[in-house]
N, C-alpha and C. Protein backbone atom coordinates (compact mmCIF):
# COMPACT_ATOMS: atom_id res chain seq x y z
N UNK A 1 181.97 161.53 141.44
CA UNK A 1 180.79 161.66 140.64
C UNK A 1 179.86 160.49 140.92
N UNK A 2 178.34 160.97 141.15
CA UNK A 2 177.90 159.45 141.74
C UNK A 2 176.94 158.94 139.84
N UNK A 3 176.44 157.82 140.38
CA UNK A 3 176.03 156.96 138.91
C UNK A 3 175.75 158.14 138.00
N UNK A 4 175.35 157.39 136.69
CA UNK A 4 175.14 157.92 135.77
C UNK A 4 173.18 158.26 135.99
N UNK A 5 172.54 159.47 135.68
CA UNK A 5 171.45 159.26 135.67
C UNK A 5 170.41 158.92 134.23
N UNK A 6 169.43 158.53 134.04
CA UNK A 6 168.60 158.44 132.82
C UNK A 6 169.26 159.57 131.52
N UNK A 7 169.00 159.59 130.40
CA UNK A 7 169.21 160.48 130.14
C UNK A 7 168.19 161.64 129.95
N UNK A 8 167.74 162.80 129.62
CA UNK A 8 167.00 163.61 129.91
C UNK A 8 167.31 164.62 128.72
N UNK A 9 166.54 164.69 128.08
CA UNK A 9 166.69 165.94 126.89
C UNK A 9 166.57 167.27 127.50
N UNK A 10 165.38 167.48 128.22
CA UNK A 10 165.73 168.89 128.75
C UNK A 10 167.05 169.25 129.41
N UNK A 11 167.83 167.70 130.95
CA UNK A 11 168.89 168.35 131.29
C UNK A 11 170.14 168.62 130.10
N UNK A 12 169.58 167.95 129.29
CA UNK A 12 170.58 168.23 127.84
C UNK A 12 170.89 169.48 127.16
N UNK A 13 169.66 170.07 127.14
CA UNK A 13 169.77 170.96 126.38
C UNK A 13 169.54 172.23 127.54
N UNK A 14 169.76 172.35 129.05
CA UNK A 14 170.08 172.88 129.74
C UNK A 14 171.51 173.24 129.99
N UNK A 15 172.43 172.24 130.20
CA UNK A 15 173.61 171.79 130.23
C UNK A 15 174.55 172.57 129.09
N UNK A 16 173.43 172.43 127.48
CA UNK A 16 174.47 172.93 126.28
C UNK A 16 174.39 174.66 126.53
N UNK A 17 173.23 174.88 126.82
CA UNK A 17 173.38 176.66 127.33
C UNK A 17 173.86 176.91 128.21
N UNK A 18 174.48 176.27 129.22
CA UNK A 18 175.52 176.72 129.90
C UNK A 18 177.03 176.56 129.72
N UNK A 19 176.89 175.38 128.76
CA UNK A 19 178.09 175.22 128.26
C UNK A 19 178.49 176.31 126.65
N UNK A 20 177.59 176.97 126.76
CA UNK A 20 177.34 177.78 125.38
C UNK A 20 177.82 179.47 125.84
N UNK A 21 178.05 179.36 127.66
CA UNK A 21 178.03 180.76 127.42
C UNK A 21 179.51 181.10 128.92
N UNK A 22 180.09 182.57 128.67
CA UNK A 22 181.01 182.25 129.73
C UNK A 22 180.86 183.27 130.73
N UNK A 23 179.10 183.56 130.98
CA UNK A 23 178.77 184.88 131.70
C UNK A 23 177.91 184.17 133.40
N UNK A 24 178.30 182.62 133.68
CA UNK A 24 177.85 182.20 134.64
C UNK A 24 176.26 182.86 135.25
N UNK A 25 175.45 182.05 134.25
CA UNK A 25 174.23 182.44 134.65
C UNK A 25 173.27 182.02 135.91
N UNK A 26 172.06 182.60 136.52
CA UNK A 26 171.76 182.14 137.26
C UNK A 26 170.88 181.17 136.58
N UNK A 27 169.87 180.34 137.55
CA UNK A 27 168.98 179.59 136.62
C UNK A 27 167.90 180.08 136.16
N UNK A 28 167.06 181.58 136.72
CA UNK A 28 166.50 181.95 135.83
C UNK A 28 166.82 182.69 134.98
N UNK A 29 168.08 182.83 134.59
CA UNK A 29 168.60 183.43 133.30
C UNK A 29 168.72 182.12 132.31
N UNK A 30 169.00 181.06 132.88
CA UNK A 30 168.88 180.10 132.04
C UNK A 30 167.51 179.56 131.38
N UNK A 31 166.85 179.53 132.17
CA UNK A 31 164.83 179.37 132.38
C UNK A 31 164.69 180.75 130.85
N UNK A 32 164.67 181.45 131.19
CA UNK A 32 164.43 182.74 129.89
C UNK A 32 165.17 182.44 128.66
N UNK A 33 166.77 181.74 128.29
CA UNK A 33 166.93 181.39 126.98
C UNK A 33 166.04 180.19 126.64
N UNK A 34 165.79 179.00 127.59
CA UNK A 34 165.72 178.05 126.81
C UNK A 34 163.46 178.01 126.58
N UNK A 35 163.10 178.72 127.11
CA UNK A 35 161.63 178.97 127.23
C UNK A 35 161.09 179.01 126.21
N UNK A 36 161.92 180.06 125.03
CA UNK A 36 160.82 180.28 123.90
C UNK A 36 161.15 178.87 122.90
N UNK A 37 161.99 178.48 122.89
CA UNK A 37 162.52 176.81 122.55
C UNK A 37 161.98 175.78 123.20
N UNK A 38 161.46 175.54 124.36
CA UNK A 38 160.71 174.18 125.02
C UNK A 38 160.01 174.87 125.49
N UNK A 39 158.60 175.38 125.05
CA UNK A 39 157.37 175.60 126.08
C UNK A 39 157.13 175.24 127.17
N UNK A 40 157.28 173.57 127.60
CA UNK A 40 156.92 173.40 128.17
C UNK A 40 157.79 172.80 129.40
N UNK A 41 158.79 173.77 129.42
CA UNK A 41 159.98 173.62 130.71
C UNK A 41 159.89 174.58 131.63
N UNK A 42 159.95 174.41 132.53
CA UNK A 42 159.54 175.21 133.89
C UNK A 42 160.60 175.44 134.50
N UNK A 43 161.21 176.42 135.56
CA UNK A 43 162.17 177.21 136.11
C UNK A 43 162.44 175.99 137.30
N UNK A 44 161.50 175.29 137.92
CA UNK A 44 161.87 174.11 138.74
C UNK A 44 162.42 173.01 137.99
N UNK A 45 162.00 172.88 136.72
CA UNK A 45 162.99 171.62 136.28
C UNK A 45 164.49 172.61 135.68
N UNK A 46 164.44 173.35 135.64
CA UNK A 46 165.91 174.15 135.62
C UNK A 46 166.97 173.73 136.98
N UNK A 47 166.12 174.72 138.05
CA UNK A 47 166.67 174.40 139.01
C UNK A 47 167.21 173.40 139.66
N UNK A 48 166.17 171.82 139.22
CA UNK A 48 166.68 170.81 139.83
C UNK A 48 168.10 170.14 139.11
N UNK A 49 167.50 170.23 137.84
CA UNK A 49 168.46 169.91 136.50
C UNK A 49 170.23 170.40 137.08
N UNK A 50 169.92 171.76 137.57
CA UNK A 50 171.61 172.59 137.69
C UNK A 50 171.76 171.68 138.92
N UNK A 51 171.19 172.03 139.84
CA UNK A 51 172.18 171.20 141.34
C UNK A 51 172.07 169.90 141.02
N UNK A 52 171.50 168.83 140.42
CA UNK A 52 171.71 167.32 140.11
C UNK A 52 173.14 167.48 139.34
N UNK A 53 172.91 168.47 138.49
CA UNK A 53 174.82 168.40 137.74
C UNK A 53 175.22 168.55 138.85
N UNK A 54 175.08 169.76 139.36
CA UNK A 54 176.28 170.73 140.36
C UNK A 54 176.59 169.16 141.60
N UNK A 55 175.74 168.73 141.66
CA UNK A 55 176.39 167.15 142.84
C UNK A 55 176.80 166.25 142.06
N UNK A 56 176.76 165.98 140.21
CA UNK A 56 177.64 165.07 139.98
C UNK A 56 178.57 165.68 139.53
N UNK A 57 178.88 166.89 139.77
CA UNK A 57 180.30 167.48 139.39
C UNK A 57 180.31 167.92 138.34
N UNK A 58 179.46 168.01 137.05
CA UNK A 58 178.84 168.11 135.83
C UNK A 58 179.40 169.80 135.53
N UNK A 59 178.90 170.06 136.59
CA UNK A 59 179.05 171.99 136.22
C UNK A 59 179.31 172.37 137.65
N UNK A 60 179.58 173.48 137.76
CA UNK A 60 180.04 173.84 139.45
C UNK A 60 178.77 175.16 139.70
N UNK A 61 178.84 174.84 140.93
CA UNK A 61 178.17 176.16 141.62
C UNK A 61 178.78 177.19 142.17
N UNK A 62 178.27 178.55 141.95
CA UNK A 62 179.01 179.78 142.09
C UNK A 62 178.09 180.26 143.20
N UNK A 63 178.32 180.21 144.50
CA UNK A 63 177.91 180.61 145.64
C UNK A 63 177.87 181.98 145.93
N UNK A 64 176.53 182.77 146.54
CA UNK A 64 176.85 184.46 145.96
C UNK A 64 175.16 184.90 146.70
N UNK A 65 174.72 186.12 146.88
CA UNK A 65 173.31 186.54 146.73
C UNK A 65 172.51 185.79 146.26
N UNK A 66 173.03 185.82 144.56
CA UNK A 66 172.52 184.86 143.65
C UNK A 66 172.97 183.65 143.30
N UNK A 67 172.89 182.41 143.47
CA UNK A 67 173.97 181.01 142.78
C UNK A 67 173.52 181.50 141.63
N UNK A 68 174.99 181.28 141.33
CA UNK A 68 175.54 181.25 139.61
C UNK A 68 176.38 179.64 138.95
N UNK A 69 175.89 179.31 137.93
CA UNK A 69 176.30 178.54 137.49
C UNK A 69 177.78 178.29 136.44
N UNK A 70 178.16 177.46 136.28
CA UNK A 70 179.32 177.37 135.30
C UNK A 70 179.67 175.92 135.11
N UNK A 71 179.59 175.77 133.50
CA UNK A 71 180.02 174.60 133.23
C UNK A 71 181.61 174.10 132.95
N UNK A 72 182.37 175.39 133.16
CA UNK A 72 183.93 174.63 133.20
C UNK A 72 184.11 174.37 134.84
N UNK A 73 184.79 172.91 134.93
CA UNK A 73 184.83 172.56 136.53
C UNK A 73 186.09 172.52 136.48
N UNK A 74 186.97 172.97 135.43
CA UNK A 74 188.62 172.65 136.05
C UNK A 74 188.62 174.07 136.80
N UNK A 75 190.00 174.00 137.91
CA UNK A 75 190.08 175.22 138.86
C UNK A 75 190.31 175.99 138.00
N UNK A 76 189.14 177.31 138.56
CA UNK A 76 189.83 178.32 138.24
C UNK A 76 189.01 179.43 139.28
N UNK A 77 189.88 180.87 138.93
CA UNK A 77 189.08 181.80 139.77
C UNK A 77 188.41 182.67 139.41
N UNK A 78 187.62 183.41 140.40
CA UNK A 78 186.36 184.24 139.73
C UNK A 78 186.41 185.13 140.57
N UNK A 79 185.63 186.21 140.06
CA UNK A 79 185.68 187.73 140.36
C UNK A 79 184.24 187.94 140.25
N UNK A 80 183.57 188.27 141.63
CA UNK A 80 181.78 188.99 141.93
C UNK A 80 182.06 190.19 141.92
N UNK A 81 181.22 190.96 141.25
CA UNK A 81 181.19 192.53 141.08
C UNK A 81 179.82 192.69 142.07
N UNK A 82 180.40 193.05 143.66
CA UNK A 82 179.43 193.66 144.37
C UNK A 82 178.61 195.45 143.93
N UNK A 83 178.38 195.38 142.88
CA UNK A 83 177.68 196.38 142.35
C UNK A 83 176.76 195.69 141.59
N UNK A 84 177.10 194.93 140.15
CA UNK A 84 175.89 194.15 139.41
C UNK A 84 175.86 192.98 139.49
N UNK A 85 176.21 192.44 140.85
CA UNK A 85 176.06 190.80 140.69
C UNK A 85 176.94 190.12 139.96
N UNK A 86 177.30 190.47 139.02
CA UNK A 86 177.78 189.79 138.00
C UNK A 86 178.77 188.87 138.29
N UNK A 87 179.44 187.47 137.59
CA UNK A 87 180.91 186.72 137.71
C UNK A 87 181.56 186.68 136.63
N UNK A 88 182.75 186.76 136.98
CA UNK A 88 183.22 186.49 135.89
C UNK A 88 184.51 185.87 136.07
N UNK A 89 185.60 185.04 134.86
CA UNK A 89 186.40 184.30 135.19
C UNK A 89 187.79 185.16 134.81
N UNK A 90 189.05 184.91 135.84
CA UNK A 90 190.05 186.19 135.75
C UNK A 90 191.31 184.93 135.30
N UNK A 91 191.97 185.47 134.14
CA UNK A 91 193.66 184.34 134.17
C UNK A 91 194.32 184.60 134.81
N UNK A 92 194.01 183.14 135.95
CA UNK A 92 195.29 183.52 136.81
C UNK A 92 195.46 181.77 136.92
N UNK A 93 196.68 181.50 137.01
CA UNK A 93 197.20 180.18 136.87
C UNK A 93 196.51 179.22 138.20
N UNK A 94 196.41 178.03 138.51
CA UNK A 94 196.11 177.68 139.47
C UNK A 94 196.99 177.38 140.25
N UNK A 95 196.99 177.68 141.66
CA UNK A 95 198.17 177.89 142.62
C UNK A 95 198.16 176.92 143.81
N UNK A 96 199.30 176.08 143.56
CA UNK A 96 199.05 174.75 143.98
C UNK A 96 200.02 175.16 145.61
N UNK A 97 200.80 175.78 145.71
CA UNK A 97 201.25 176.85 146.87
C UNK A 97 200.68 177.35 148.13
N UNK A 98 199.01 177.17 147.62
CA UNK A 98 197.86 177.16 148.02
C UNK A 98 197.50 176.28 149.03
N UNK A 99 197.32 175.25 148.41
CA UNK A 99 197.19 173.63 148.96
C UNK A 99 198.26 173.29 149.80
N UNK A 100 199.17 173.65 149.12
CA UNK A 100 200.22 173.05 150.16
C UNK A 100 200.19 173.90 151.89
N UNK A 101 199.95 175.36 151.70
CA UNK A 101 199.85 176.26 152.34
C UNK A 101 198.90 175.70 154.02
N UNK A 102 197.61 175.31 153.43
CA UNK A 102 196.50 174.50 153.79
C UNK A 102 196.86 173.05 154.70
N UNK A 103 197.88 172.74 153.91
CA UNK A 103 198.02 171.22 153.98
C UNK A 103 198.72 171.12 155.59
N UNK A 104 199.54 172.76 155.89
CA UNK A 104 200.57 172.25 156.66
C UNK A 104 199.52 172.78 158.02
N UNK A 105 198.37 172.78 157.94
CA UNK A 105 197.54 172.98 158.95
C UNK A 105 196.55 171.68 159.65
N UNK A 106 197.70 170.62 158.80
CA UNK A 106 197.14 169.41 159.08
C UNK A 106 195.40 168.91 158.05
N UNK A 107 195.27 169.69 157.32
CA UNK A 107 194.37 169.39 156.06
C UNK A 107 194.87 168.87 155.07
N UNK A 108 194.10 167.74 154.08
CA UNK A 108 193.75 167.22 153.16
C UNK A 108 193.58 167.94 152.21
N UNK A 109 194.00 168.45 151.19
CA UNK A 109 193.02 169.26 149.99
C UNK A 109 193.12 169.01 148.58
N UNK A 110 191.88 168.71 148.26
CA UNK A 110 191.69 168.07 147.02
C UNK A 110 191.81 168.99 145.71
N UNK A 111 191.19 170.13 145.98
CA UNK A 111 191.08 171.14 145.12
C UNK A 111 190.87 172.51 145.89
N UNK A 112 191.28 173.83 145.55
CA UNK A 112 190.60 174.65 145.72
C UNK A 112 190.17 175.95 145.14
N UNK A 113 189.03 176.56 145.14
CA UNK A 113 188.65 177.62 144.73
C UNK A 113 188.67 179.10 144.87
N UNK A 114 189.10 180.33 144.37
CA UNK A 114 189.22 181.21 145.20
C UNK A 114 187.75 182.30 144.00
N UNK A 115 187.58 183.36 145.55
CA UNK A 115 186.64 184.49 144.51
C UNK A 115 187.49 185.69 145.04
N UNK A 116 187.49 186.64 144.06
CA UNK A 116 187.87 187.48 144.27
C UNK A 116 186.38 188.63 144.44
N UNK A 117 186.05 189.74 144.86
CA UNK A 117 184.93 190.71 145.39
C UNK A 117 185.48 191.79 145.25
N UNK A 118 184.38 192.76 144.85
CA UNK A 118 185.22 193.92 144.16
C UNK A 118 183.84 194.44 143.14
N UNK A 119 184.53 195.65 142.49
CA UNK A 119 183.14 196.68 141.48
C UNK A 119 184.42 195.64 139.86
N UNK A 120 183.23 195.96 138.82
CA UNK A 120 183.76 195.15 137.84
C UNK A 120 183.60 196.73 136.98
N UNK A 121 184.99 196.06 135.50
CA UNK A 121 185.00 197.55 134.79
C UNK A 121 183.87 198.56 134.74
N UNK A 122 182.76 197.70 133.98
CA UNK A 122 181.07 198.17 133.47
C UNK A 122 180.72 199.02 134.65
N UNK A 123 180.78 198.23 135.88
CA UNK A 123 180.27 199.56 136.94
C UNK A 123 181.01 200.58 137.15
N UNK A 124 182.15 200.41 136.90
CA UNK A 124 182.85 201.55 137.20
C UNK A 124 183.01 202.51 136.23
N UNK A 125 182.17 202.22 135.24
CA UNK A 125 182.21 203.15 133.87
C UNK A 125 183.61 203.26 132.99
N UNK A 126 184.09 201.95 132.85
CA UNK A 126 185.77 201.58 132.65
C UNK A 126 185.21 201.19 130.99
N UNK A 127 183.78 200.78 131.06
CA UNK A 127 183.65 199.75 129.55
C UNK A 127 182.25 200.27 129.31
């Protein structure tokens, strides 16, 4: 995590709506809750706000069509519904079997992430 930066009320109250919700939004889904609440916040100070976390480790980035955001950074895995975009987070334990797996390929590994890809219930008319 690199220094600490100023503190910043908007990245504050950016940060708590993502930490407020567990549907990994993009940033202009985030830009649309917090708008009618700070007039005067703009979709670029969103944007910069998420990747300044997303490089101090603050919240993670969900790599995709769309980046999606998420403020839990302990491992875990996720599931893209190539029908609505959507992410979402699946219980599955973290699998350290993994790493080791990795490791014997002569790699280092600190952490890792997996996505799973696939149609989600809603599209499939399941929900």
């Amino acid at each position: 995590m690199q220094g600490s930066k100023r503190f910043s009320h908007q990245r504050e109250e950016i940060y708590m709506a993502l930490r407020g919700t567990k549907t990994h939004p993009t940033a202009e889904m985030v830009y649309t809750w917090l708008k009618p609440s700070m007039p005067k916040l703009s979709l670029g100070t969103v944007y910069r706000n998420l990747h300044q976390m997303a490089e101090e480790g603050r919240i993670m980035e969900i790599p995709g069509t769309v980046v999606r955001f998420d403020a839990n950074t302990a491992p875990h895995t996720h599931f893209l519904c190539c029908e609505c975009g959507g992410v979402s987070d699946l219980d599955m334990p973290y699998d350290s079997e993994l790493d080791q797996i990795v490791e014997r390929n002569g790699c280092r590994v600190q952490t890792h992430s997996l996505m799973f890809y696939g149609v989600c219930p809603v599209c499939m008319g399941q929900e």
